[in-house]
C-alpha atoms as a PDB file:
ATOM      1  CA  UNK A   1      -9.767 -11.843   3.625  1.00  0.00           C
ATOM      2  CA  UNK A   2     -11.615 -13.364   6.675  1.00  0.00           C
ATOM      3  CA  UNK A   3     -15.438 -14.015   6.365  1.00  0.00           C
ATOM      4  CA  UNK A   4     -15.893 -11.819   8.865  1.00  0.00           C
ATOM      5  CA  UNK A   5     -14.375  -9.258   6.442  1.00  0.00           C
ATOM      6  CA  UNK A   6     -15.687 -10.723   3.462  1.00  0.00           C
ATOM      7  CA  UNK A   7     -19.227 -10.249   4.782  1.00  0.00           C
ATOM      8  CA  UNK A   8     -18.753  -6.612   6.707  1.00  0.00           C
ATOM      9  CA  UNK A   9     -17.944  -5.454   2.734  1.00  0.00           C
ATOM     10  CA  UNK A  10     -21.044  -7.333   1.240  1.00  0.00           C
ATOM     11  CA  UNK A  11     -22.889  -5.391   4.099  1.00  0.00           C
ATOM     12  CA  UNK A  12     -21.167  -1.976   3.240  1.00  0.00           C
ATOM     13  CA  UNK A  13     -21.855  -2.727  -0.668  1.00  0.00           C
ATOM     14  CA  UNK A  14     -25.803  -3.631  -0.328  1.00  0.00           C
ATOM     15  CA  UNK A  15     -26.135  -0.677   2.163  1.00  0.00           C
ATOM     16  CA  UNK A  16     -24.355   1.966  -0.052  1.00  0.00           C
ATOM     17  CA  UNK A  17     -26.311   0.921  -3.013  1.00  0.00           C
ATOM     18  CA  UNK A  18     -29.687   0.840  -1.487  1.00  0.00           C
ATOM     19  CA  UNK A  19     -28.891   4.409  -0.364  1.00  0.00           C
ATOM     20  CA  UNK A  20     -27.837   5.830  -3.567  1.00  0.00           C
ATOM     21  CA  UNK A  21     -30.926   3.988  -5.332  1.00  0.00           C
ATOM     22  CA  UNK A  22     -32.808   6.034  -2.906  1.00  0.00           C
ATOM     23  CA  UNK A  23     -31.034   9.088  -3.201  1.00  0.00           C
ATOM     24  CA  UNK A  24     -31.999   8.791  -6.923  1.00  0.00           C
ATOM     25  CA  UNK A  25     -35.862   8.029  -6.441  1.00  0.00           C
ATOM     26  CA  UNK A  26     -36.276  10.692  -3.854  1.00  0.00           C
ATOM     27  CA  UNK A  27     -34.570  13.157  -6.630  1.00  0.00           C
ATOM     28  CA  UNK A  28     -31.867  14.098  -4.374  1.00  0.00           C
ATOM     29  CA  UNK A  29     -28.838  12.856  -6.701  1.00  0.00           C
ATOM     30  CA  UNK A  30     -29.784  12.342 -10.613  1.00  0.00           C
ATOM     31  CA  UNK A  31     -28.274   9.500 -12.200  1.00  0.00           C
ATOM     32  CA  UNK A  32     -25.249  11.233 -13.684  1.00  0.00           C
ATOM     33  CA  UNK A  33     -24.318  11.924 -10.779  1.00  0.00           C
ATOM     34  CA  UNK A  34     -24.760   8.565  -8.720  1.00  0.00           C
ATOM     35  CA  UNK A  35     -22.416   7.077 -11.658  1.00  0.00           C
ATOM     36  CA  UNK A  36     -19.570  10.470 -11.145  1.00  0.00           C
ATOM     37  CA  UNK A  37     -19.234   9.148  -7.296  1.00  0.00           C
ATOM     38  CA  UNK A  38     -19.243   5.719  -8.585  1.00  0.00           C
ATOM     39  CA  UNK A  39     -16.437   6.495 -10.790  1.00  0.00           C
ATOM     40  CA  UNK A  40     -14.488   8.912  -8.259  1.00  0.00           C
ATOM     41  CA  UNK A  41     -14.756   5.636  -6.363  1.00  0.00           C
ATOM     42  CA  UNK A  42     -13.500   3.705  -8.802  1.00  0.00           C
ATOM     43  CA  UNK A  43     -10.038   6.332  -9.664  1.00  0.00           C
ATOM     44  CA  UNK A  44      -9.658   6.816  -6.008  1.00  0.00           C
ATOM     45  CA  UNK A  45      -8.422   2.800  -6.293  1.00  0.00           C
ATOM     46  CA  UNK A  46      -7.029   2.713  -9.004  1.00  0.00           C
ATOM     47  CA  UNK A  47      -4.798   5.650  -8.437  1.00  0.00           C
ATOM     48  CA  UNK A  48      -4.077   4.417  -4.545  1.00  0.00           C
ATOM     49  CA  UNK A  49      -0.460   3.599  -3.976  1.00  0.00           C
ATOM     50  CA  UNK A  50       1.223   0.866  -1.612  1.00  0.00           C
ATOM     51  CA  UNK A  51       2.482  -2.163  -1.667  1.00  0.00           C
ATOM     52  CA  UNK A  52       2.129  -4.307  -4.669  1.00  0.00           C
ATOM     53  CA  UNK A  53      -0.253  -6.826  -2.809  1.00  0.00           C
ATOM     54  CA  UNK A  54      -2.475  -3.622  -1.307  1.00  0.00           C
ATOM     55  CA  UNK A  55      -2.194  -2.128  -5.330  1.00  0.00           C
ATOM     56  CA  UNK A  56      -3.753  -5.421  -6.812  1.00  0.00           C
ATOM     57  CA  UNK A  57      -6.701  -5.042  -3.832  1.00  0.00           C
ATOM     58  CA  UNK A  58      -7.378  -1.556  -5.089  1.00  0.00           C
ATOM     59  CA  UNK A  59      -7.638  -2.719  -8.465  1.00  0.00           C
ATOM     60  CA  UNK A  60      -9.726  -5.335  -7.897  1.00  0.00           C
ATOM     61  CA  UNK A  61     -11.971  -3.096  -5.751  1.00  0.00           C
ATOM     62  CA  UNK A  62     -12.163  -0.594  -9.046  1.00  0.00           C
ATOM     63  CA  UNK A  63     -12.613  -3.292 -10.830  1.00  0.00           C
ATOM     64  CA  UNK A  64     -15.960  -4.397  -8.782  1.00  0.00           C
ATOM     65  CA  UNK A  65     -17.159  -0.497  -9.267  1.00  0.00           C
ATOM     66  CA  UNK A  66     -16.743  -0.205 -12.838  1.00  0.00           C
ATOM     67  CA  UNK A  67     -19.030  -3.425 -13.418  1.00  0.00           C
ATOM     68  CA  UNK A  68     -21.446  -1.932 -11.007  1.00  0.00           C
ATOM     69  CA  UNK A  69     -21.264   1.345 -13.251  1.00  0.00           C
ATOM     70  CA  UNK A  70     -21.783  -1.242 -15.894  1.00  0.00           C
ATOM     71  CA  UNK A  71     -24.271  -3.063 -15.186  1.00  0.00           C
ATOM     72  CA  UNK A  72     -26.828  -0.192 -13.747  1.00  0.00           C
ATOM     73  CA  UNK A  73     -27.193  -1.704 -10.425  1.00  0.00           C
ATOM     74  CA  UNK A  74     -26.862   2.103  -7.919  1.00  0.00           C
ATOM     75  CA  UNK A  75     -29.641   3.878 -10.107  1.00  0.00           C
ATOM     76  CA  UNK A  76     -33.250   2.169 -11.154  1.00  0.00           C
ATOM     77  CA  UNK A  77     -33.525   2.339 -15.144  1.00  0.00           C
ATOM     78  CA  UNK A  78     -37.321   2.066 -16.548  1.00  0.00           C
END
């Protein structure tokens, strides 16, 4: 992936999560439900098909979700 690329996606990533952080502190999507697009994210990838090359990217990019579901980072915990 190109820098170019690379950075486009961190862009995309820090932009998607400050929106569903504020989603969830303006009380327009509770946290249950910020992590049930995270994880329809997450089995859109891992169910993609294509070649095997384009299969691993998908997996990886699940991957990258689930630790975000992990780890708490799209919703503010007290």
């Amino acid at each position: 992936m190109s820098t170019t690329s690379e950075n486009a996606g961190q862009a995309a990533l820090s932009i998607c999560e400050a929106l569903l952080l504020a989603m969830n502190d303006r009380g327009l999507l509770p946290e249950h439900e910020i992590v049930g697009v995270l994880r329809d994210a997450a089995a859109t990838h891992m169910n993609a098909l294509g070649t095997e090359l384009e299969m691993e990217g998908h997996r990886a990019v699940a991957e990258l979700i689930n630790v975000i579901i992990a780890s708490g980072n799209s919703v503010r915990r007290p």
